[in-house]
Structure formats: C-alpha cells, structure tokens
C-alpha atoms as a PDB file:
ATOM      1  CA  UNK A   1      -7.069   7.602  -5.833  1.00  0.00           C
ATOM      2  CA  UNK A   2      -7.367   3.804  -6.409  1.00  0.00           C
ATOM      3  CA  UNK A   3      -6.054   4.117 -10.178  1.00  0.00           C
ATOM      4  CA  UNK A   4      -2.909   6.117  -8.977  1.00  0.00           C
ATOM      5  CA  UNK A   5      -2.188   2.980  -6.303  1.00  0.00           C
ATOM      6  CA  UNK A   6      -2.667   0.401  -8.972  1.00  0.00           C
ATOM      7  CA  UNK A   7      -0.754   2.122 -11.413  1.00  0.00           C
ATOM      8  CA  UNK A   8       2.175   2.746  -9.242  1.00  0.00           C
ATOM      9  CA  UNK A   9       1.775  -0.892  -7.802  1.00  0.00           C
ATOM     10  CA  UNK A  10       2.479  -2.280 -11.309  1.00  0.00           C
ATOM     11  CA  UNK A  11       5.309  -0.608 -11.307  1.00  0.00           C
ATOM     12  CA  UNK A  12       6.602  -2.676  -8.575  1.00  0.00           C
ATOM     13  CA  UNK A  13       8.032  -6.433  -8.057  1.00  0.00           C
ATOM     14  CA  UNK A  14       5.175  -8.512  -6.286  1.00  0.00           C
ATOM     15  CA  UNK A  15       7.311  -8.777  -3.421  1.00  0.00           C
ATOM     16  CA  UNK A  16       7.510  -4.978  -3.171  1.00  0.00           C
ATOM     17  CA  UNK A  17       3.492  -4.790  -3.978  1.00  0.00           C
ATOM     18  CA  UNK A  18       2.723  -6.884  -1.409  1.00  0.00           C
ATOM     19  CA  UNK A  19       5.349  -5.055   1.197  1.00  0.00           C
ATOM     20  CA  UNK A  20       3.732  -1.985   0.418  1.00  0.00           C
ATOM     21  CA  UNK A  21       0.226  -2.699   0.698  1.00  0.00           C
ATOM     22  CA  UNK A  22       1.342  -4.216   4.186  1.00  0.00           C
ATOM     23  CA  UNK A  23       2.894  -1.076   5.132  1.00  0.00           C
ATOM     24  CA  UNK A  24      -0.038   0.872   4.278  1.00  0.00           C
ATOM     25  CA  UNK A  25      -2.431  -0.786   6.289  1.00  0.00           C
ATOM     26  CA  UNK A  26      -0.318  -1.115   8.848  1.00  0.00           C
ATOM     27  CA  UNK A  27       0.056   2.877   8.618  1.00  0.00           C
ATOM     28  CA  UNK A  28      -4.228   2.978   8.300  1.00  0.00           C
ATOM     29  CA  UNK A  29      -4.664   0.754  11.397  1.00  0.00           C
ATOM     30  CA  UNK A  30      -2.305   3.445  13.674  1.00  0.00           C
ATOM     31  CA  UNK A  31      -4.036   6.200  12.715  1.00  0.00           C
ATOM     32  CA  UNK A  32      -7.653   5.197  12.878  1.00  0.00           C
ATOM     33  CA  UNK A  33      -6.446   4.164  16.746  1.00  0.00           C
ATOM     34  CA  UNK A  34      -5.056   7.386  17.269  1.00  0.00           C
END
C-alpha cells in the first residue's frame, strides 16, 4: 500500500506531492472524527 503511494507520488511535481499528501490527511483526520 505504501509502495503504490510512493510510486505514484514520483510521478508527481513536488508541489503536487506535497498537495496531495495534505489532502490525504486532511481526508484521514475527517474520517477518524466521524
């Protein structure tokens, strides 16, 4: 699971890396309140 982010993530500006990872836990933090 970790392997499949990374090796989409290189895919990806660092901009859009870092956006992403931001969005994710952003997404995590919503549903562990829920």
């Amino acid at each position: 699971r970790l392997k499949n982010f990374r090796a989409v993530a290189t895919r990806y500006d660092k901009r859009a890396y870092i956006f992403l990872g931001t969005v994710t836990l952003a997404a995590l933090v919503i549903w562990l309140r829920t």
